[in-house]
Protein backbone atom coordinates (compact mmCIF):
# COMPACT_ATOMS: atom_id res chain seq x y z
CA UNK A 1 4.17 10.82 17.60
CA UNK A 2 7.65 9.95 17.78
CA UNK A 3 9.37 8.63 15.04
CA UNK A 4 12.14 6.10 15.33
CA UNK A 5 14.98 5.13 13.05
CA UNK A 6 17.66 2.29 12.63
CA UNK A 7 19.32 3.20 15.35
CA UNK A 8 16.20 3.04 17.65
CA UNK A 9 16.13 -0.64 16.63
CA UNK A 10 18.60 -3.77 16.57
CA UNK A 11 18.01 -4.28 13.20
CA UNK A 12 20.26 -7.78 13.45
CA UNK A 13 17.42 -10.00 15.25
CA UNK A 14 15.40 -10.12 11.76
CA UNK A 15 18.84 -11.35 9.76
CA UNK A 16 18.60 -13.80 12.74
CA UNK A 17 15.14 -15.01 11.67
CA UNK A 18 13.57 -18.01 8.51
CA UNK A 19 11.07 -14.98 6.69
CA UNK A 20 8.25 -16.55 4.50
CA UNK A 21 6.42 -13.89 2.78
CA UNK A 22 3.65 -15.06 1.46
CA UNK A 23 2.53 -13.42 -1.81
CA UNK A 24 4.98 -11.98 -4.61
CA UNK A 25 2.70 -9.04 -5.59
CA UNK A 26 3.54 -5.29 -5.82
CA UNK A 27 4.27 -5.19 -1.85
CA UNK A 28 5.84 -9.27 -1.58
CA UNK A 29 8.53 -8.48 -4.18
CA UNK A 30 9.50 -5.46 -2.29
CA UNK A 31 9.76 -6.58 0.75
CA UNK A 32 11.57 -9.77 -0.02
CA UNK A 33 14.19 -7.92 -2.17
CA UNK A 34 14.34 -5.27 0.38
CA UNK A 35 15.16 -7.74 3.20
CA UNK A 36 17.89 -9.77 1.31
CA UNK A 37 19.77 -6.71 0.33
CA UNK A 38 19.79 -6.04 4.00
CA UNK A 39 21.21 -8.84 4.83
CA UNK A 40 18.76 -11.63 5.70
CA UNK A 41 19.52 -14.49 4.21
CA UNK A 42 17.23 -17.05 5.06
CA UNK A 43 13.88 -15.59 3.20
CA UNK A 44 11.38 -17.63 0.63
CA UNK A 45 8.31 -16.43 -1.16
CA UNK A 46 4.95 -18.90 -0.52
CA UNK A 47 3.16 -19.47 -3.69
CA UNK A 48 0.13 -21.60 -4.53
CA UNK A 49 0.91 -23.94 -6.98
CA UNK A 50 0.86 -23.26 -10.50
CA UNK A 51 1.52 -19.38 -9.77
CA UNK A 52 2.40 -17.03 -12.42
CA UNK A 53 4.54 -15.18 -10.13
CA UNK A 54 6.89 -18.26 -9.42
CA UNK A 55 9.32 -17.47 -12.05
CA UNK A 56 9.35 -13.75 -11.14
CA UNK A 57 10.58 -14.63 -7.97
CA UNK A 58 13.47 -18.06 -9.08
CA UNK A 59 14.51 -15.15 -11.62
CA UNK A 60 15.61 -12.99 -8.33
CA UNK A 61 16.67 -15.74 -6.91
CA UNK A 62 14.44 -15.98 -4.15
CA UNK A 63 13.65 -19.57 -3.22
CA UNK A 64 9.81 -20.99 -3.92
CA UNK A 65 7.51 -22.75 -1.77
CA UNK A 66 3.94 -24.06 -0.88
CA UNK A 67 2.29 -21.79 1.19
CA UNK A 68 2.05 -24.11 3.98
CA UNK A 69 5.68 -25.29 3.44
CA UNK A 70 6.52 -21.48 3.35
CA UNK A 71 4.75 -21.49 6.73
CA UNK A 72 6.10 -24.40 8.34
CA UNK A 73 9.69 -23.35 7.74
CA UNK A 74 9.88 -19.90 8.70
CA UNK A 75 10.27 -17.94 12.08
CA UNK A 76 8.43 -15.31 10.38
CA UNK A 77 5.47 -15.51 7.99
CA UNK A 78 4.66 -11.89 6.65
CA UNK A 79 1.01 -11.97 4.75
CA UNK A 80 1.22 -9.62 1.55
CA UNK A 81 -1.63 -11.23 -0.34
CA UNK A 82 -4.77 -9.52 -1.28
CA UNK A 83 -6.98 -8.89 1.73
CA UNK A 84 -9.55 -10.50 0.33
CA UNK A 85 -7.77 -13.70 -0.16
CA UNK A 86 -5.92 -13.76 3.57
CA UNK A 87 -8.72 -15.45 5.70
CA UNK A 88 -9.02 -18.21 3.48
CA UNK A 89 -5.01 -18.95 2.87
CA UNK A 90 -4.74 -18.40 6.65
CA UNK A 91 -7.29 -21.12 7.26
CA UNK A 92 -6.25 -23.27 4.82
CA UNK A 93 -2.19 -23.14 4.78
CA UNK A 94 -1.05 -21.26 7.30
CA UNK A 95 -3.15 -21.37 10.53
CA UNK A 96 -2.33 -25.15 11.25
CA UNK A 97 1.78 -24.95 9.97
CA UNK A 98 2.87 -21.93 11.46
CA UNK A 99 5.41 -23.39 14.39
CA UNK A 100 4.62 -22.61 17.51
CA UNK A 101 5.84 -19.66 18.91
CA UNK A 102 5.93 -18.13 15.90
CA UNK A 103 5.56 -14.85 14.24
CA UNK A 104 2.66 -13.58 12.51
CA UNK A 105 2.96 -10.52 10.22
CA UNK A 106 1.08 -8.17 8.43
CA UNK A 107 1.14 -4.67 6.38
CA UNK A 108 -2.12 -3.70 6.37
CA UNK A 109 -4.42 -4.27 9.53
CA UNK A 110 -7.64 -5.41 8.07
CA UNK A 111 -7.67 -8.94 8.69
CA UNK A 112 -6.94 -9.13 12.21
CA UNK A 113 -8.51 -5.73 12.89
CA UNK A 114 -12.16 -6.44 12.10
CA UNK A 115 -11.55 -10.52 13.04
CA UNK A 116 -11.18 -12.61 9.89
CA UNK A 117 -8.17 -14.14 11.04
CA UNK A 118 -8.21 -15.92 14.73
CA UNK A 119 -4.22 -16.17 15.13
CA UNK A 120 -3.25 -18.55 17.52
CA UNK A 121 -2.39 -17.17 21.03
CA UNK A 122 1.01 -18.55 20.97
CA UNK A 123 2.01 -16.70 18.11
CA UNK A 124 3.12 -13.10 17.71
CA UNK A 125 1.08 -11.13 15.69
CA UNK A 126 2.68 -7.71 14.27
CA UNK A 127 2.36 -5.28 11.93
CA UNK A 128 4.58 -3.21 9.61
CA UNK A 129 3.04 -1.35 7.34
CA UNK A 130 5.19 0.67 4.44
CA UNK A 131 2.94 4.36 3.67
CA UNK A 132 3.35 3.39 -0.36
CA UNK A 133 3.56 1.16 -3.15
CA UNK A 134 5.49 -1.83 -3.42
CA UNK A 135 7.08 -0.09 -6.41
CA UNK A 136 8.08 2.58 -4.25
CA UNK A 137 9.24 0.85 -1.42
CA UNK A 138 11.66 -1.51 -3.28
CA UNK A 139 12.87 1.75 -5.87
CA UNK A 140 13.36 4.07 -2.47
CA UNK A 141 15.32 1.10 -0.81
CA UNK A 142 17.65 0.82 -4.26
CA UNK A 143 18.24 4.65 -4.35
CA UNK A 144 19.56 4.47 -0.70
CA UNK A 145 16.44 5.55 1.23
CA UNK A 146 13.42 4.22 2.09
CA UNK A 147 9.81 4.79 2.95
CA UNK A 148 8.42 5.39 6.16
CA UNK A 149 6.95 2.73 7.96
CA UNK A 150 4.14 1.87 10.75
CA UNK A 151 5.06 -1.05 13.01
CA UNK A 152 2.06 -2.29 15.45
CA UNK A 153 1.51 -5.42 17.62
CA UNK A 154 -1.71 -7.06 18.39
CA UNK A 155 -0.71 -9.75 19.99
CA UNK A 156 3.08 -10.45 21.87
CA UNK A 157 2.96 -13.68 23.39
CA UNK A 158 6.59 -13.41 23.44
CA UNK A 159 7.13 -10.44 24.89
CA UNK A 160 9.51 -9.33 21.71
CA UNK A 161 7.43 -8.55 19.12
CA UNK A 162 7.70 -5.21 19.01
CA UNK A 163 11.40 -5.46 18.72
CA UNK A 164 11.12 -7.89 15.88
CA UNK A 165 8.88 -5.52 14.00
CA UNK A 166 11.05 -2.93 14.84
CA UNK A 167 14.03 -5.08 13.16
CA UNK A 168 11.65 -5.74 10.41
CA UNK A 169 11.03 -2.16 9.50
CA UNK A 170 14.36 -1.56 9.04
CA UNK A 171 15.55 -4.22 7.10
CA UNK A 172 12.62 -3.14 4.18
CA UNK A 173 13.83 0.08 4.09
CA UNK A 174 11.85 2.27 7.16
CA UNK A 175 14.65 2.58 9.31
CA UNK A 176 15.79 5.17 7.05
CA UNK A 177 13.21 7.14 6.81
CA UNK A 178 11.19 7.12 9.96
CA UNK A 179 9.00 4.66 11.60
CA UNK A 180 5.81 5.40 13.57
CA UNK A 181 4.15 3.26 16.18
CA UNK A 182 0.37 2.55 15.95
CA UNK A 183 -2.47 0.40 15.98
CA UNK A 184 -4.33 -1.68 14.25
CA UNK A 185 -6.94 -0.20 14.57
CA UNK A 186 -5.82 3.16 13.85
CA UNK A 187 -3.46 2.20 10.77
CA UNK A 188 -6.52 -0.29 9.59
CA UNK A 189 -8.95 2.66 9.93
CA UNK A 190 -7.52 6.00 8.61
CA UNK A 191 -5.93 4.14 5.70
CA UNK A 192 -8.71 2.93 4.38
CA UNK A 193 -10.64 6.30 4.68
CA UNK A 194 -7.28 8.22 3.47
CA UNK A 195 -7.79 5.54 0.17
CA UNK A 196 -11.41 6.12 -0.06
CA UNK A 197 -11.97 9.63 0.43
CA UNK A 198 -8.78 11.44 -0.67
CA UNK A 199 -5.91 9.65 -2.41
CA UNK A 200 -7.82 6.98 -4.51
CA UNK A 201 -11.50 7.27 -4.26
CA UNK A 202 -11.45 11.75 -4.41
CA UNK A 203 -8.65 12.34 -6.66
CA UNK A 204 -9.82 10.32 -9.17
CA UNK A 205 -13.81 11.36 -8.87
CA UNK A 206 -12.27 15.09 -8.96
CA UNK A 207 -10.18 14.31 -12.19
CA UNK A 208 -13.27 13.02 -14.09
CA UNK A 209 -15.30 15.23 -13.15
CA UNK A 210 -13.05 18.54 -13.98
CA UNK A 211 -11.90 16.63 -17.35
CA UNK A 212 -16.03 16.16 -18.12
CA UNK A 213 -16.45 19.70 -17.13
CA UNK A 214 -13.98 21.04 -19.81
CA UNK A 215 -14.67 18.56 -22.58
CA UNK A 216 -18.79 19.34 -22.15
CA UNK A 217 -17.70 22.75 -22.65
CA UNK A 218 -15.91 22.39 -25.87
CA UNK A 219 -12.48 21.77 -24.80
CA UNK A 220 -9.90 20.26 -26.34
CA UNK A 221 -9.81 16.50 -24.50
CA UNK A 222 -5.92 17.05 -24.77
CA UNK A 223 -6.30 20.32 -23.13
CA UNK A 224 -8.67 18.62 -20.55
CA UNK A 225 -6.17 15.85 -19.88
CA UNK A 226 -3.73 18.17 -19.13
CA UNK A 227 -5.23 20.49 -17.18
CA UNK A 228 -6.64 17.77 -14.35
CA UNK A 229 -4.99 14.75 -14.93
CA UNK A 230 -1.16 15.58 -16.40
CA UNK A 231 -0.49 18.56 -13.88
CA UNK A 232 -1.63 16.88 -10.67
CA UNK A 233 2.12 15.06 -9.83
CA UNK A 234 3.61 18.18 -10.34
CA UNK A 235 1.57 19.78 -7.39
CA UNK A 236 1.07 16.65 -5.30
CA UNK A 237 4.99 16.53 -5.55
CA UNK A 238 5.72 20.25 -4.28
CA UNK A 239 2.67 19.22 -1.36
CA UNK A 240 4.86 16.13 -0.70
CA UNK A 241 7.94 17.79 -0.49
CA UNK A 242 7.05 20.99 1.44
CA UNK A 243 3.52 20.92 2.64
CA UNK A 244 0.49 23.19 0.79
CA UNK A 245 2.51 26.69 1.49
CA UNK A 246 5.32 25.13 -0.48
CA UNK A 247 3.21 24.47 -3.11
CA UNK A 248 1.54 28.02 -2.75
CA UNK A 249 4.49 29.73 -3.02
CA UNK A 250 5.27 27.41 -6.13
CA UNK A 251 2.47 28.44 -8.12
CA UNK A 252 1.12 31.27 -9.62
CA UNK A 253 -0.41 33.85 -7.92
CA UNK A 254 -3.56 34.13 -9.90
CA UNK A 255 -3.47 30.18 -9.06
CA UNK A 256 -3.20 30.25 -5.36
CA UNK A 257 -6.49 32.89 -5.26
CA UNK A 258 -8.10 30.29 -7.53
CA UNK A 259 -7.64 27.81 -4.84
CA UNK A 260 -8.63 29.81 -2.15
CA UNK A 261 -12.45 31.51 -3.93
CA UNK A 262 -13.19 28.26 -5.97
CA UNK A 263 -11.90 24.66 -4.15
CA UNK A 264 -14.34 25.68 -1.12
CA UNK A 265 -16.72 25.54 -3.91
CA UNK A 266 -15.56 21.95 -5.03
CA UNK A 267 -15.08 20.28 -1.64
CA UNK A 268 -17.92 21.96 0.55
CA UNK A 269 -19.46 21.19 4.19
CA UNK A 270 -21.98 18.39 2.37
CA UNK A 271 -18.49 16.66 1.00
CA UNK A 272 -17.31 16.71 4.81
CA UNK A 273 -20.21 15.43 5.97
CA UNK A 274 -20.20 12.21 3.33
CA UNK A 275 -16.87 12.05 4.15
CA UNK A 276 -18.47 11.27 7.78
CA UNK A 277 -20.69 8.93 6.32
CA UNK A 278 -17.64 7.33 4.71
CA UNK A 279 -15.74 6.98 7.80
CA UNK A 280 -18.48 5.66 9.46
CA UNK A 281 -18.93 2.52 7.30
CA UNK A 282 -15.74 2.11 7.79
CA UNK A 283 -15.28 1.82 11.53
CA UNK A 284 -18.36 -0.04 11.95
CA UNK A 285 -17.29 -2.60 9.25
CA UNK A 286 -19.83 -1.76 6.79
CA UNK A 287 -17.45 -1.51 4.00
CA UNK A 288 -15.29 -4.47 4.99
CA UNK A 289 -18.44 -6.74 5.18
CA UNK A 290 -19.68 -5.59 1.32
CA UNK A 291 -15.74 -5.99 -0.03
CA UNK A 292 -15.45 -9.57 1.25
CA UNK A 293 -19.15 -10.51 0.38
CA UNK A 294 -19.85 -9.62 -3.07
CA UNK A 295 -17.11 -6.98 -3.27
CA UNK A 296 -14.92 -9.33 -5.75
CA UNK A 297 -17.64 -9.39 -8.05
CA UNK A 298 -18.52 -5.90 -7.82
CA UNK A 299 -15.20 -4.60 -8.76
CA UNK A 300 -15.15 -5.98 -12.08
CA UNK A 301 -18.19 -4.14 -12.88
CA UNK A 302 -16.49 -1.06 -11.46
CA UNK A 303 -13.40 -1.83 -13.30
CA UNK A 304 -15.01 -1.99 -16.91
CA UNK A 305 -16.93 1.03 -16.49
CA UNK A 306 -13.34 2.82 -14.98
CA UNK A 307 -11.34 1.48 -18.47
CA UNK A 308 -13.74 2.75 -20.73
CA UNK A 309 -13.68 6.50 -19.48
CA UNK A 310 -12.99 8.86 -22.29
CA UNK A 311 -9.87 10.08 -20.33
CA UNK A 312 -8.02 6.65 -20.12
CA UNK A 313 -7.78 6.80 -23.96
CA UNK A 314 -6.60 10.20 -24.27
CA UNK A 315 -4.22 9.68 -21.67
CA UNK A 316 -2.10 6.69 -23.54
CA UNK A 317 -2.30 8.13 -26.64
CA UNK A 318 -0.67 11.18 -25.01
CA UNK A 319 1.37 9.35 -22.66
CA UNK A 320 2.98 7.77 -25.85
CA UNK A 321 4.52 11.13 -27.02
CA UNK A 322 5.75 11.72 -23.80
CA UNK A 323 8.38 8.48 -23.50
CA UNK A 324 10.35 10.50 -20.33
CA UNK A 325 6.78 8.80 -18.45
CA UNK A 326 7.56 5.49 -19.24
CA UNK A 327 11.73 6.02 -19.03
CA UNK A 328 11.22 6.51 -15.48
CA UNK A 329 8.43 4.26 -14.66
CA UNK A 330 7.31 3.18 -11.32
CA UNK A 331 5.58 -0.22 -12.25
CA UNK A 332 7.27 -2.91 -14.26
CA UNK A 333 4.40 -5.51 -14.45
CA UNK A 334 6.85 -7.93 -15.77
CA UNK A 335 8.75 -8.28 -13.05
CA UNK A 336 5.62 -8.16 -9.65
């Protein structure tokens, strides 16, 4: 895959362009920050009414509206809500306010990819998706760089929609760092598996289970949290930075022939294969169809059980010795 940059893009035609994102979450705040610092001046948030987040936003000085206000103003209405939530704001606020002509966006490809929004075929319909956190994107932009983005298009009744996402990506920060084009389908699909079976759904399952391990044992639960929770940004960052042989030639020597003899043992050819099984619900919809009926539910059963893990305690009462953590943290909850 190629990757593109600012100068692969005429990253003027979005400063050009009324933006309504719609949502003022970890992603919305980013994006809308990210885009007036570049330069594009006509942007608003859409709220519902009553929303907490309101006087995050008139404290940036980003202007508020109704969602289908938001919607009817703007050239471009960028969707950052929840995915759960998207099919029914669509429907409700957006689908019959967006002007004609218009432009459609997303950042994650769920809701058009597996059909629970119908856009109109007059309007474009484009994705661009940043590859991390809100908090990331908008404290990357700040520093001077940026994090890669994916741009797609699903639908270009224009016949400019790619160069609109293009102009897009760019003005939140991707332009700097490298953008890829994709799919839908393809960004929809591996991210979700890439949350599910690695990066959210693995890493944690692996950290409670080593942490159980040692603390069943006799351990310390200090010790424990250290050992499988504490340490793992300090690999994941030399991965990040260099690949696996940078972290290999980081580490210890007795650890690198740990990893070699003993994570086979961990992550074996039955893990693979549910990793299969995994993938597989996802492409077919399976998982889609249980997250938007019942899912919402679900999760705060998930949630409880998640808080009340033994680790989560040890953690902030060690994370409260440590205030460098918090110095230089990534999520100010006040604020998105």
């Amino acid at each position: 895959m190629e990757m593109l940059y600012d100068r692969d893009a005429d990253v003027n035609l979005i400063k050009g362009k009324k933006v309504a994102v719609i949502g003022y979450g970890s992603q919305g705040h980013a994006h809308l920050l990210n885009l007036r610092d570049s330069g594009v001046s006509d942007i608003c948030v859409g709220l519902r009414a009553g929303s907490a987040s309101a006087a995050k936003a008139e404290a940036e000085g980003i202007a508020v509206k109704t969602i289908a206000e938001a919607s009817a103003w703007a050239d471009v209405v960028m969707i950052l809500t929840p995915d759960e939530l998207q099919k029914d704001i669509y429907n409700a606020d957006i689908a019959e306010n967006i002007r004609e002509g218009g432009t459609l966006m997303f950042a994650h490809g769920l809701a058009i990819h597996f059909g629970l929004i119908q856009a109109r075929p007059d309007l474009d319909v484009s994705m661009v998706a940043p590859k991390g956190p809100g908090h990331t994107v908008r404290g990357e932009y700040a520093k001077g760089g940026g994090v890669p983005c994916l741009v797609a298009v699903a639908q270009d009744a224009s016949g400019s929609a790619r160069d609109l996402a293009m102009s897009y990506a760019c003005g939140v920060g991707g332009g700097r760092s490298g953008i890829i084009e994709t799919t839908f389908r393809d960004e929809c699909e591996t991210d979700l598996f890439g949350e599910q079976a690695v990066l959210c759904g693995g890493v944690v399952e692996l950290i409670k289970a080593g942490y159980e391990t040692l603390t069943e044992a006799g351990y310390p639960a200090e010790m424990a949290y250290f050992e499988c929770l504490h340490e793992v940004k300090l690999i994941v960052d030399l991965i990040y930075e260099g690949g696996i042989s940078n972290m290999n030639y980081s580490i210890s020597n007795t650890a690198e022939f740990g990893e070699y003899v003993s994570g086979p043992r961990v992550v074996t050819s039955e893990t693979k294969a549910e990793m299969k099984k995994i993938l597989e619900d996802i492409q077919t919809g399976k998982f889609t169809d249980r997250w938007m009926q019942g899912g919402q539910e679900e999760i705060k059963e998930f949630r409880k059980v998640n808080d009340a893990h033994p680790i989560e305690k040890v953690g902030t009462e060690l994370r409260s010795k440590m205030p460098w953590i918090s110095a230089n943290q990534l999520v100010d909850q006040s604020k998105n």
